[in-house]
C-alpha atoms as a PDB file:
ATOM      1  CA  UNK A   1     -24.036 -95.688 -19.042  1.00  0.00           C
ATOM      2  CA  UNK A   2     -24.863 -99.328 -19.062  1.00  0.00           C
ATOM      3  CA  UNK A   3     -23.429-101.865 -21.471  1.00  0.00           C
ATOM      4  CA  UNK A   4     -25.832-103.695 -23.349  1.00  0.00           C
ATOM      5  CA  UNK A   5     -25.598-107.676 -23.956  1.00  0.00           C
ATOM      6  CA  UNK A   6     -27.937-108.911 -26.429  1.00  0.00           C
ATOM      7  CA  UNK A   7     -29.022-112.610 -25.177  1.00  0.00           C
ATOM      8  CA  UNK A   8     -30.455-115.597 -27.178  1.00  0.00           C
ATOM      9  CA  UNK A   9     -32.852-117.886 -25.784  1.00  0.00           C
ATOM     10  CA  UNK A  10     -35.167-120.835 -25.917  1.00  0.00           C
ATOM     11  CA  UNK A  11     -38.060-120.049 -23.718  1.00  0.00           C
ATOM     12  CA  UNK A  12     -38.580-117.096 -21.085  1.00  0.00           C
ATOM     13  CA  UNK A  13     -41.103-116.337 -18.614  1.00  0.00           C
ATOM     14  CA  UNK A  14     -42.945-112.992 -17.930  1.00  0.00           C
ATOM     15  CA  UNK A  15     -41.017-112.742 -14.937  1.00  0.00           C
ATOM     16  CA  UNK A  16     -37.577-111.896 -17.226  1.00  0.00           C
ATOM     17  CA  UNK A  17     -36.076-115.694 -16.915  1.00  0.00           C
ATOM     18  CA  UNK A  18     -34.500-117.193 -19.784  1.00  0.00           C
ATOM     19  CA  UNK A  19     -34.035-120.671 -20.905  1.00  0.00           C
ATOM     20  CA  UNK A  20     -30.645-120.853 -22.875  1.00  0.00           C
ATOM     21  CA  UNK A  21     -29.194-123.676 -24.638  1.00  0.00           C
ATOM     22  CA  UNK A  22     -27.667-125.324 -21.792  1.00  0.00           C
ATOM     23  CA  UNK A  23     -24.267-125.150 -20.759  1.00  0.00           C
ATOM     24  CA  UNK A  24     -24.498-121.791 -18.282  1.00  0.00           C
ATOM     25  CA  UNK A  25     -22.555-120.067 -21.056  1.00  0.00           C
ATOM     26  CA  UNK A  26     -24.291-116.363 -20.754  1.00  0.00           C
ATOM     27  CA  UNK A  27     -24.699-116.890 -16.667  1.00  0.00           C
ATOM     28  CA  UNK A  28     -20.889-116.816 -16.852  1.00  0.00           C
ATOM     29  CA  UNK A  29     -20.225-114.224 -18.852  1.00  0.00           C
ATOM     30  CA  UNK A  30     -22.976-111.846 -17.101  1.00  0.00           C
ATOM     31  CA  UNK A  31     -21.487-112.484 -14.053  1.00  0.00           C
ATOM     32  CA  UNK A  32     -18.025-111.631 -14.834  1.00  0.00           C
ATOM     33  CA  UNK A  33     -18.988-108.545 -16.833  1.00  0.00           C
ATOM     34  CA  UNK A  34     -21.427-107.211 -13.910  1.00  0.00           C
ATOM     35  CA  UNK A  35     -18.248-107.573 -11.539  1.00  0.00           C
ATOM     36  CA  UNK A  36     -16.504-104.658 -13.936  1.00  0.00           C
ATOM     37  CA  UNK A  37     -19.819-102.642 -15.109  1.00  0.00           C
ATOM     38  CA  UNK A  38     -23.351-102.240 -15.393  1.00  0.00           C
ATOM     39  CA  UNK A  39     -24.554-104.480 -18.112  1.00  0.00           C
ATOM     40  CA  UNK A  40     -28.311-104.158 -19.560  1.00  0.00           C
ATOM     41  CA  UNK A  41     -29.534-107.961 -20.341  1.00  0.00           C
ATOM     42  CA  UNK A  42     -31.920-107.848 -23.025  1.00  0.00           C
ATOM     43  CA  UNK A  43     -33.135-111.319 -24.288  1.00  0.00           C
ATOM     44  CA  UNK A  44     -34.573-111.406 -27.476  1.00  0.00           C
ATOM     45  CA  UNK A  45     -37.199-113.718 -28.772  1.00  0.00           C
ATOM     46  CA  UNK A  46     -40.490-114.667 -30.834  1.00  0.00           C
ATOM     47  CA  UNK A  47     -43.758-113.860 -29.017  1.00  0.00           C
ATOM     48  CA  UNK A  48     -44.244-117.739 -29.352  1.00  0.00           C
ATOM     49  CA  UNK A  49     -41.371-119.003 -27.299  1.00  0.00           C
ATOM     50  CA  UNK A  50     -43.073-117.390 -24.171  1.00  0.00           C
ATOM     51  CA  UNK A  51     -43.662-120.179 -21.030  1.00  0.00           C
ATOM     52  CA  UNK A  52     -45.799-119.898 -18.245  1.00  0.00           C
ATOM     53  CA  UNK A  53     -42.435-120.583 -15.617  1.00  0.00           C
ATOM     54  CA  UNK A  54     -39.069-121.080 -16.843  1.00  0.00           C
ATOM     55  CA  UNK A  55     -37.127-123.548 -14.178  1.00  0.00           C
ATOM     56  CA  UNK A  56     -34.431-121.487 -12.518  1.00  0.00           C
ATOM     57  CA  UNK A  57     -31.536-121.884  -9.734  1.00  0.00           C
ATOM     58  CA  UNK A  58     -29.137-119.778  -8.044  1.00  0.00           C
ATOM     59  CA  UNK A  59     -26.504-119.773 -10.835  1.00  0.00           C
ATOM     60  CA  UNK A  60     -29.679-118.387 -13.252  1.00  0.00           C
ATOM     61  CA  UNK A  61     -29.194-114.477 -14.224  1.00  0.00           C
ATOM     62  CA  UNK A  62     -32.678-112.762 -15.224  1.00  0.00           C
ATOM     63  CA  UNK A  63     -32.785-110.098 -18.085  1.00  0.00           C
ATOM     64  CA  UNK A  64     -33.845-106.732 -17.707  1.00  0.00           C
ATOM     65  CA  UNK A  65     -35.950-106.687 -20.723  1.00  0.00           C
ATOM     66  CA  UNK A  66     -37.157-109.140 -23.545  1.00  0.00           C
ATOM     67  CA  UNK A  67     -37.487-107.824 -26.754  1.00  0.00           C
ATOM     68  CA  UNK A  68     -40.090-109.976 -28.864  1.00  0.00           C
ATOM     69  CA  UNK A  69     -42.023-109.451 -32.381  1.00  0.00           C
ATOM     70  CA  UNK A  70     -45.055-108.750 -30.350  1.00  0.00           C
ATOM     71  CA  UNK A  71     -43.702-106.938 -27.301  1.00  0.00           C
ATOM     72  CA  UNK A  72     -40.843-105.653 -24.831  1.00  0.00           C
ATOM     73  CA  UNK A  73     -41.317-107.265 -21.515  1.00  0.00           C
ATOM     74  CA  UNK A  74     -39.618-105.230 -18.463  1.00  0.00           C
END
């Protein structure tokens, strides 16, 4: 069974890519947990914060899900 990681963001894209706050923080830490165990990303947001692409590069971790007030996005 998975672990789960709840992750904040600013903006995400339909395509499960966050924006975070800048700094790589939760990249990091996914990274180093998924070397141990499976972890289960979910971001969680307001409907509003939605983007049409979010920027991304190789260092970028998607989400498996993200949770809004309007919807869950897998």
């Amino acid at each position: 069974r998975p672990d789960i990681l709840l992750i904040p963001l600013v903006a995400f894209d339909k395509n499960l890519n966050r924006l975070g706050y800048g700094g790589g923080y939760y990249d990091r830490l996914i990274q180093k947990l998924e070397k141990k165990k499976k972890i289960l990303k979910i971001g969680l947001a307001l409907s509003g914060q939605q983007i049409k692409k979010v920027p991304t590069n190789k260092y970028d971790q998607r989400l498996d899900y993200i949770v809004t007030n309007e919807c869950i996005i897998k």
